[in-house]
Protein backbone atom coordinates (compact mmCIF):
# COMPACT_ATOMS: atom_id res chain seq x y z
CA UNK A 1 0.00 0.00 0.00
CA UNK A 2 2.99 2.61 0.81
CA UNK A 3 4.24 2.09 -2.75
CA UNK A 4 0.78 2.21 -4.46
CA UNK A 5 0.54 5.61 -2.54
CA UNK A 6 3.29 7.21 -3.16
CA UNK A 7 3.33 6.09 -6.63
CA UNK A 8 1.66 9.58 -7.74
CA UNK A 9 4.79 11.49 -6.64
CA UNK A 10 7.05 10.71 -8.92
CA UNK A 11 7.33 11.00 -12.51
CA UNK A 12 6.64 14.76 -13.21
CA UNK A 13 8.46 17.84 -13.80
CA UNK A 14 7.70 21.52 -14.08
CA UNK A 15 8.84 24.72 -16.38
CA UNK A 16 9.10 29.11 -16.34
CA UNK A 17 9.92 32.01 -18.99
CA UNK A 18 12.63 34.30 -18.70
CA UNK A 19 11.72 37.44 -21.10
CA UNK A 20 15.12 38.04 -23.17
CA UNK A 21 15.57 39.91 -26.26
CA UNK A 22 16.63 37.70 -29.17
CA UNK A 23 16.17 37.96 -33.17
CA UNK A 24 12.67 36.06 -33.86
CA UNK A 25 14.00 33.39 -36.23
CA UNK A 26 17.69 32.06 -35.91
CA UNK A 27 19.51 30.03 -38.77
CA UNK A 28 18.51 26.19 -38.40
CA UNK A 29 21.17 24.15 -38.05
CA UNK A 30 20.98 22.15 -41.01
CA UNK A 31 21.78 25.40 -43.36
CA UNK A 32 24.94 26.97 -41.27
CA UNK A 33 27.71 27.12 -43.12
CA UNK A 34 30.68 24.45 -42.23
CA UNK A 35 33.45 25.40 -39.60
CA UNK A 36 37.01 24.75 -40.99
CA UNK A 37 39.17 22.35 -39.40
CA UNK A 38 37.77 19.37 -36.66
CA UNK A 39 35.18 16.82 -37.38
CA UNK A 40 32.30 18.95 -39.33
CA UNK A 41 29.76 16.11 -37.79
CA UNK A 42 30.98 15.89 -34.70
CA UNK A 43 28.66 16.27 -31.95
CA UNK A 44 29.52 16.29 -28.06
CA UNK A 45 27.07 14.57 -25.38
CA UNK A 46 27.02 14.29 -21.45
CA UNK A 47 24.73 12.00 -19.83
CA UNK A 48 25.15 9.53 -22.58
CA UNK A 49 25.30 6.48 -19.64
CA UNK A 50 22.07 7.70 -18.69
CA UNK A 51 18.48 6.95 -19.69
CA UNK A 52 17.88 9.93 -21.92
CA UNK A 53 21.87 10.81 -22.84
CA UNK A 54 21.85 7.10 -23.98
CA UNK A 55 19.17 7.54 -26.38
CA UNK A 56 20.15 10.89 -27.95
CA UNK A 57 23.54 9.20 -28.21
CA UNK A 58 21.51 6.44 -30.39
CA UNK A 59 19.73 9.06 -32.33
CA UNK A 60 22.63 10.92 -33.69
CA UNK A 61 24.65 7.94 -34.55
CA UNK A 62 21.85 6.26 -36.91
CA UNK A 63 21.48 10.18 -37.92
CA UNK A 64 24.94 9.82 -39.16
CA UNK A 65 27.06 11.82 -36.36
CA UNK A 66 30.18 11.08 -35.26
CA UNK A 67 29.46 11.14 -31.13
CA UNK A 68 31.86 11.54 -28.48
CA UNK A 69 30.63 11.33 -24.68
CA UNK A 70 32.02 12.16 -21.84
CA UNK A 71 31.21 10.03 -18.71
CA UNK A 72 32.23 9.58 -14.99
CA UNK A 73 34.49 6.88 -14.50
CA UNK A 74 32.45 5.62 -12.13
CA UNK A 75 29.10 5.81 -14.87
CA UNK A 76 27.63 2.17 -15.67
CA UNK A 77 28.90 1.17 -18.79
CA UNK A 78 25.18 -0.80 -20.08
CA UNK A 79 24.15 1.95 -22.39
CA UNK A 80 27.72 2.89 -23.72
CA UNK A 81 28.06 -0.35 -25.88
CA UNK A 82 26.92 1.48 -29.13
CA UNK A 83 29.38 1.10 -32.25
CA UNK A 84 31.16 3.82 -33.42
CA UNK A 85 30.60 6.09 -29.97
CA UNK A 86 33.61 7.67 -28.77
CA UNK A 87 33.67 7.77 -24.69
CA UNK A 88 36.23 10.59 -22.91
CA UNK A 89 36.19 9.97 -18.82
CA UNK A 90 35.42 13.36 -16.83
CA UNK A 91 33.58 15.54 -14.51
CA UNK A 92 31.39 17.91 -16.10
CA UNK A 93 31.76 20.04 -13.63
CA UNK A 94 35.56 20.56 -14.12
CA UNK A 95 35.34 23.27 -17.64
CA UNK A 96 38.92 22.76 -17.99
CA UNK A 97 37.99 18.49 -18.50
CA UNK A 98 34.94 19.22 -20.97
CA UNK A 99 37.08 21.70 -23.24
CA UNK A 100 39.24 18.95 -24.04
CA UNK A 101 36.37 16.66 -24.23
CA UNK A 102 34.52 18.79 -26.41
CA UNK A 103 37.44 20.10 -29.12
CA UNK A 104 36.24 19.76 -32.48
CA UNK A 105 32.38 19.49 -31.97
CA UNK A 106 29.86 20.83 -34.25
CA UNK A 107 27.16 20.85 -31.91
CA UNK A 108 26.92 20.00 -27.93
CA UNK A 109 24.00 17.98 -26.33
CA UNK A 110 24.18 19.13 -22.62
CA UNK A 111 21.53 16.27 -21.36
CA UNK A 112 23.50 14.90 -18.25
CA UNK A 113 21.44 15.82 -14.77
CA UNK A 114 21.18 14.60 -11.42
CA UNK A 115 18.00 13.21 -11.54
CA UNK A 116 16.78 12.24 -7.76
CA UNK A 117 13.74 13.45 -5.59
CA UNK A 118 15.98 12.49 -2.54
CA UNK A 119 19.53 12.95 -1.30
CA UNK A 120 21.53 12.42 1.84
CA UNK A 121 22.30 15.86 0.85
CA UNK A 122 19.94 17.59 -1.25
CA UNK A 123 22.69 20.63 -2.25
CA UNK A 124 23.95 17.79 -4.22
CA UNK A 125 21.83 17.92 -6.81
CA UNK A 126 21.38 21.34 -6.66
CA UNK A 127 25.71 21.60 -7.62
CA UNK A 128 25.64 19.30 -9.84
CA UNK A 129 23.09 20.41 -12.09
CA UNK A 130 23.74 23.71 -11.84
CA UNK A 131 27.47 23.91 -11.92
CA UNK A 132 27.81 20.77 -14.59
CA UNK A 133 25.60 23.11 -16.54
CA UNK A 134 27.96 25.99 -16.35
CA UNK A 135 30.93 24.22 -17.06
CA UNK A 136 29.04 23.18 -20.50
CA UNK A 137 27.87 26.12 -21.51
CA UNK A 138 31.09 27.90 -20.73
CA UNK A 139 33.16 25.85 -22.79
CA UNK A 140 31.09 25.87 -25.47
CA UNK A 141 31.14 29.46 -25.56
CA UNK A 142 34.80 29.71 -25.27
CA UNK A 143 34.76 26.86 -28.46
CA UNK A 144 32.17 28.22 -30.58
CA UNK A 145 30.24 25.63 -31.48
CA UNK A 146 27.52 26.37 -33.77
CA UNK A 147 24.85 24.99 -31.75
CA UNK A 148 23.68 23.83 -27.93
CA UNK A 149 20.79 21.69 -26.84
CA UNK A 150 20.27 22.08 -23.29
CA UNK A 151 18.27 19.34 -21.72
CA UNK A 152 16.03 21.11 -19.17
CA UNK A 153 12.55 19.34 -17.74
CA UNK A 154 9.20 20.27 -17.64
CA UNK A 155 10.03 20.59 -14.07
CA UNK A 156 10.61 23.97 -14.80
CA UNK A 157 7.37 25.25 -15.89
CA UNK A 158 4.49 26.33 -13.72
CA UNK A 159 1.39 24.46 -14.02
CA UNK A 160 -2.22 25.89 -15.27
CA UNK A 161 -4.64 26.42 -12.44
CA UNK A 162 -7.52 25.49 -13.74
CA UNK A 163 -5.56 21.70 -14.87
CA UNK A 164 -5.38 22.21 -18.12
CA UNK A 165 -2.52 21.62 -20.09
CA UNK A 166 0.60 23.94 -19.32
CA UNK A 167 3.03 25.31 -22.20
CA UNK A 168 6.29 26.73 -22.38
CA UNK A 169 4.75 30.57 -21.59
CA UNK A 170 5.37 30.78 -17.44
CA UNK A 171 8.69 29.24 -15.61
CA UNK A 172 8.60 28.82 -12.31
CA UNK A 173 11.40 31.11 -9.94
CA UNK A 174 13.49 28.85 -7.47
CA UNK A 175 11.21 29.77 -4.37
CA UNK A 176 7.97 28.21 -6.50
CA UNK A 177 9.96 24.63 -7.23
CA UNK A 178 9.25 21.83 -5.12
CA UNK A 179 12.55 19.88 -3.78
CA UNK A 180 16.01 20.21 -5.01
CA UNK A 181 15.60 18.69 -7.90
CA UNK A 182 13.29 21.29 -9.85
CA UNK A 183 14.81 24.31 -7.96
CA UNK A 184 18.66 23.10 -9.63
CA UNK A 185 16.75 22.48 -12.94
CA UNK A 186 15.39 26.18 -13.09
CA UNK A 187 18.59 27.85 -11.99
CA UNK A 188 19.98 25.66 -15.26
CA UNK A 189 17.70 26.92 -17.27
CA UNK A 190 18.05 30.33 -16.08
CA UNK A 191 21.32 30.32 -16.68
CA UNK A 192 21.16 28.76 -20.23
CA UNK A 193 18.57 31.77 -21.19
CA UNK A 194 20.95 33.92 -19.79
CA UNK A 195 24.21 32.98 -21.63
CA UNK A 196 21.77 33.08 -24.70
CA UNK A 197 20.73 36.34 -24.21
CA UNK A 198 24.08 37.79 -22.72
CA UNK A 199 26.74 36.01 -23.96
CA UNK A 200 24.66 34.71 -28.07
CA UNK A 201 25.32 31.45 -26.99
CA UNK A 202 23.43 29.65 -29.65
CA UNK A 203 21.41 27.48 -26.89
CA UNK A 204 18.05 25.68 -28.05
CA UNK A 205 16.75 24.23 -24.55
CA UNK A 206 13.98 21.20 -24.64
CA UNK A 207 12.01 20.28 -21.40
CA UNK A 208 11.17 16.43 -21.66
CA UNK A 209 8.35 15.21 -19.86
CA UNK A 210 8.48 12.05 -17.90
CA UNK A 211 10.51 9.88 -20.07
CA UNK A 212 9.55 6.00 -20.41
CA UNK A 213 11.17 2.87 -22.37
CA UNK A 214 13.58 0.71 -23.41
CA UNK A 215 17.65 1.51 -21.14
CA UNK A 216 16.00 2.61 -18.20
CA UNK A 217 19.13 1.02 -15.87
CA UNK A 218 18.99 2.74 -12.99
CA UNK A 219 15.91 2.85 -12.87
CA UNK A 220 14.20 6.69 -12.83
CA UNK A 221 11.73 7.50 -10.36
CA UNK A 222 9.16 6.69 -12.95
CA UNK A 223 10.61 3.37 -14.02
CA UNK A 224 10.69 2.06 -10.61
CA UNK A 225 6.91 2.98 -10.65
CA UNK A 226 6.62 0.59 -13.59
CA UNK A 227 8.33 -1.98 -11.67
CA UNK A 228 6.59 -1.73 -8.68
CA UNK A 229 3.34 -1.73 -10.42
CA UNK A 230 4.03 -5.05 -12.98
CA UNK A 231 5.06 -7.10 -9.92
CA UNK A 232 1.86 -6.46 -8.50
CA UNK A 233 3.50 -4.42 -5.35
CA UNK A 234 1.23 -0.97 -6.14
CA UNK A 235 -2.12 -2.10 -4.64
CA UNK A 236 -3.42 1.37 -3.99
CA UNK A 237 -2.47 4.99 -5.70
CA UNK A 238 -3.12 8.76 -5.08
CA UNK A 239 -5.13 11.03 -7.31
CA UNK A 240 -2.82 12.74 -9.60
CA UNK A 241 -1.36 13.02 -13.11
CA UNK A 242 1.61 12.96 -15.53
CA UNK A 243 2.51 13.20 -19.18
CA UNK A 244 4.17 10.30 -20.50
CA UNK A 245 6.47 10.06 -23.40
CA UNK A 246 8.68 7.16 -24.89
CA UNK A 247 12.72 8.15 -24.63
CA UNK A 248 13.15 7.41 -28.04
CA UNK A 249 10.75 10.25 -29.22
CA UNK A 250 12.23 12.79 -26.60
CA UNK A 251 15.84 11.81 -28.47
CA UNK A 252 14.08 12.29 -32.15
CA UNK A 253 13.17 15.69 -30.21
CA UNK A 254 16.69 16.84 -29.46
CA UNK A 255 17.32 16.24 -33.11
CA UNK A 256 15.04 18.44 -34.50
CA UNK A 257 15.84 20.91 -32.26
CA UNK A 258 18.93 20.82 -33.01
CA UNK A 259 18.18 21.19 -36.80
CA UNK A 260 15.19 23.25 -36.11
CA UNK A 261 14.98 25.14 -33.14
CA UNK A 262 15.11 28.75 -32.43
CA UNK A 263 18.35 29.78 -30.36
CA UNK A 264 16.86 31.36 -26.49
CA UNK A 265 13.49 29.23 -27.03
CA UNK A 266 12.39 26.26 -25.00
CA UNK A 267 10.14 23.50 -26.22
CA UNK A 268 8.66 21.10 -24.58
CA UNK A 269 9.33 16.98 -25.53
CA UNK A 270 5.97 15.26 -24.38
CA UNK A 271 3.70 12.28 -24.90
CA UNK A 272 0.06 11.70 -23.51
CA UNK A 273 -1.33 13.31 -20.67
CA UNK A 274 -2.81 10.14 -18.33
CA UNK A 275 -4.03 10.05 -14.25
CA UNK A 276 -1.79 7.55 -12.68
CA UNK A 277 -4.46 5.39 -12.47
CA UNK A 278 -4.69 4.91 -16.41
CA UNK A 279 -1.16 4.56 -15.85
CA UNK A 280 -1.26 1.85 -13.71
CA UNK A 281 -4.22 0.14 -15.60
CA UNK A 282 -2.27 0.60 -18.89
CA UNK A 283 1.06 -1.68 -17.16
CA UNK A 284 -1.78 -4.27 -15.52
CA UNK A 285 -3.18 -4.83 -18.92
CA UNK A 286 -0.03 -5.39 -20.56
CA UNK A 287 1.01 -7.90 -17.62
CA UNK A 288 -1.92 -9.64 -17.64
CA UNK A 289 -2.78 -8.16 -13.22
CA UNK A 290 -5.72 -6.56 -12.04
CA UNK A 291 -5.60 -3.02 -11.96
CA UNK A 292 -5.78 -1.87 -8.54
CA UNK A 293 -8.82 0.60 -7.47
CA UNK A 294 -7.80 1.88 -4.00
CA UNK A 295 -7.79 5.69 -4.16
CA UNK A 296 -5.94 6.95 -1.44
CA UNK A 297 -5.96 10.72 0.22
CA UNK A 298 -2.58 12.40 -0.07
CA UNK A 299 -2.65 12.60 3.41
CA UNK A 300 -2.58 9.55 4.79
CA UNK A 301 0.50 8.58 3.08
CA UNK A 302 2.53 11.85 4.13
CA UNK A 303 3.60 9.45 7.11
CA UNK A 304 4.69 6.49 5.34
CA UNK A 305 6.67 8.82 3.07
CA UNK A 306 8.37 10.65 6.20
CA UNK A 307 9.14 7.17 7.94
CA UNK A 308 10.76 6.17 4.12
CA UNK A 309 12.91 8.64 4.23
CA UNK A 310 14.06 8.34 7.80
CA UNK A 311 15.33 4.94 6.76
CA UNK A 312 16.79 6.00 4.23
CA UNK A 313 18.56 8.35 6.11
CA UNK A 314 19.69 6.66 8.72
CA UNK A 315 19.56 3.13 7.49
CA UNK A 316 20.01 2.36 3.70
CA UNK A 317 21.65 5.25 2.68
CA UNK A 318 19.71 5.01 -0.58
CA UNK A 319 16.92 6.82 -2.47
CA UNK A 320 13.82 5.74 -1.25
CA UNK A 321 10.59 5.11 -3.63
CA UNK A 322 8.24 7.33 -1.08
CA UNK A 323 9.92 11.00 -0.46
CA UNK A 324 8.04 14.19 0.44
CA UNK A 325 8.58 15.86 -2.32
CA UNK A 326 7.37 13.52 -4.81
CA UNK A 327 4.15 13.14 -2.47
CA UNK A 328 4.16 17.31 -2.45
CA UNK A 329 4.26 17.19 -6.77
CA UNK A 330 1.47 14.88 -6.82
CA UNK A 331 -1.22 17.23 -5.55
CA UNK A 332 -1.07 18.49 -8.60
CA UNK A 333 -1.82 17.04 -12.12
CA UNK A 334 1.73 17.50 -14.01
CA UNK A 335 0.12 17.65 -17.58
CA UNK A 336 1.56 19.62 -20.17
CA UNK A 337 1.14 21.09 -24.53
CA UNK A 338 3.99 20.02 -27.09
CA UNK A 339 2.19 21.77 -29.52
CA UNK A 340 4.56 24.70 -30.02
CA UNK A 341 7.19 21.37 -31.04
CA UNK A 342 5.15 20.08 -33.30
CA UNK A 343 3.91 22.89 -34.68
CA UNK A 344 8.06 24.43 -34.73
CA UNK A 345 10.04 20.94 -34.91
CA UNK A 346 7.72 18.66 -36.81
CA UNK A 347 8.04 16.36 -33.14
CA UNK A 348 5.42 13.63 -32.79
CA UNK A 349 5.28 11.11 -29.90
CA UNK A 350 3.78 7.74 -30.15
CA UNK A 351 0.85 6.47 -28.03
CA UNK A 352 1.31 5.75 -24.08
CA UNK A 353 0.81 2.27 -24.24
CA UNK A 354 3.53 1.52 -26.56
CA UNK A 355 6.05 3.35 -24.49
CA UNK A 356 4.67 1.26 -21.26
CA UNK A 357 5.27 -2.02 -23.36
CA UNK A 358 8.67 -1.46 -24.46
CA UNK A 359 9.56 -0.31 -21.09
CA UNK A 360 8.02 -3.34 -19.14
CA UNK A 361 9.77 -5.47 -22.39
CA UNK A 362 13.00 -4.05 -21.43
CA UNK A 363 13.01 -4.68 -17.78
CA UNK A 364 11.77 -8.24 -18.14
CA UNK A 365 14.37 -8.67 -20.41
CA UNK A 366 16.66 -6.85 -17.41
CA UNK A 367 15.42 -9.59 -14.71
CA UNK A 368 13.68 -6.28 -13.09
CA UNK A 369 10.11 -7.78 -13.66
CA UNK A 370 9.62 -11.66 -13.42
């Protein structure tokens, strides 16, 4: 019953706009002229052990790019095994590391983030977000590459009041985001409109949804839901809502940014709005489980999420699947518009249930769900 509860926190995100003064169209990518010297299709990721890194890695590879990544030494290696991708070890955080790493890229995809709703110590997250994100930008800058894609979240944006849909129009300030998690991911973005606005760093940001699918190794927040909920361990849920999207269609999305996007604009990377219970019936239909039906208040599981992360605390030391802060995010029902990408980028998303099955294929496959 704890995990059915607390099942509604996680998963979501939330966005803001910065007003900044750019031209109204920029130069897609696709038509800039060539640089002279380096590798003319070279592009530079971070993240790319991650879920979403991983796939944009995949992306621009069958796209044709040549794709060099730099990763912790300490980053699993499971989603690195792709032909042809070039790996540098590094902190992002150290500017001096990704120069080097970077030298002779075309184009940067800034997509690593520390993505956790809990931490031993939540200023963590909060550093390395923010200040991996200004080592990127800044040596981009100093390299002049033609183009950045800056992986934000819809964690960034404020939500509608009324429930409907939100868009990329209103971004939340640092004292509106819940947990440490969405207040590092709007002082990124901040700080990406600012550079592009300041400094014409030719930054096109993209605020993914909640990612689902195939790679999902750790797993995310939202994967573990998945989990949880095709073992049959989510008897019960809380009333809230989230916009799914399959990772492979937020990767397509950082492509046609990159080829399409307007420098200083944000757009958001989304699938299908859904309640978590669709959600949850959507994984007990493709497992072949009852759906549970158990509605709980929010309230009654603020104690089960407190006691969580007291043990996590001071007795597992790791992330625990009910935290505050996901609890706090799921009064709310996280849905959100990608019109202004597809009517912009020409970005599409495939149905929810599709994204659910590949994920649950992919962690059956993983030994995660027997």
């Amino acid at each position: 019953m704890a995990h059915a509860s607390i099942a509604a926190a996680f998963g979501a995100r939330v966005q803001r706009r910065v007003q900044i003064s750019l031209p109204p169209e920029s130069t897609p990518f696709a038509e800039l002229p060539r640089l002279d010297g380096g590798n003319m299709d070279l592009a530079f990721v971070t993240g790319a052990s991650g879920f979403v890194g991983s796939a944009v890695a995949r992306a621009l590879l069958a796209a044709g790019y040549d794709v060099r990544a730099l990763v912790r030494p300490s980053s699993p290696r499971a989603n690195l095994d792709l032909p042809g991708l070039k790996i540098v070890e590094g902190d992002m955080r150290d500017e001096r590391t990704v120069s080097n790493a970077m030298a002779g890229a075309r184009c940067v995809f800034h997509v690593a983030a520390d993505y956790r709703l809990w931490a031993l110590d939540p200023g963590e997250i909060v550093r390395n977000n923010l200040e991996g994100t200004r080592a990127v930008l800044r040596a981009a800058r100093a390299a002049a590459v033609e183009r950045v894609v800056y992986t934000s979240s819809v964690a960034t944006l404020r939500l509608n009041a009324d429930g409907t849909p939100a868009d990329e129009t209103t971004m939340l300030t640092e004292d509106e985001a819940i947990g440490a998690y969405k207040r590092s991911k709007v002082a990124a973005e901040s700080l990406a409109l600012e550079m592009a606005r300041d400094d014409a760093l030719h930054v096109v940001i993209v605020n993914p949804s909640t990612p689902i699918g195939p790679r999902d190794v750790r797993p995310t927040p939202t994967g573990r839901i998945i989990v949880e909920a095709a073992s049959g361990r989510i008897p019960a849920f809380v009333d809230t809502g989230l916009n799914l999207v399959h990772v492979d269609d937020v990767a397509y999305g950082h492509l046609l940014a990159l080829q399409r996007g307007r420098i200083g604009e944000r757009y958001i990377l989304g699938g299908e709005n859904v309640t978590l219970a669709r959600m949850l019936e959507g994984i007990a239909q493709l497992v072949g489980r009852k759906p549970p039906t158990v509605r709980l208040p929010r309230r009654i599981v603020y104690p089960i999420a407190w006691a969580s992360e007291l043990m996590a605390r001071f007795v597992t030391g790791r992330e625990p699947f009910a935290t505050l802060d996901g609890l706090r995010m799921a009064k709310y029902r996280m849905f959100f518009s990608s019109a202004k990408a597809q009517s912009e980028l020409g970005y599409t998303a495939r149905p929810v249930i599709e994204a659910l099955r590949d994920a649950i294929a992919w962690f059956r496959q993983a030994g995660m769900i027997r």
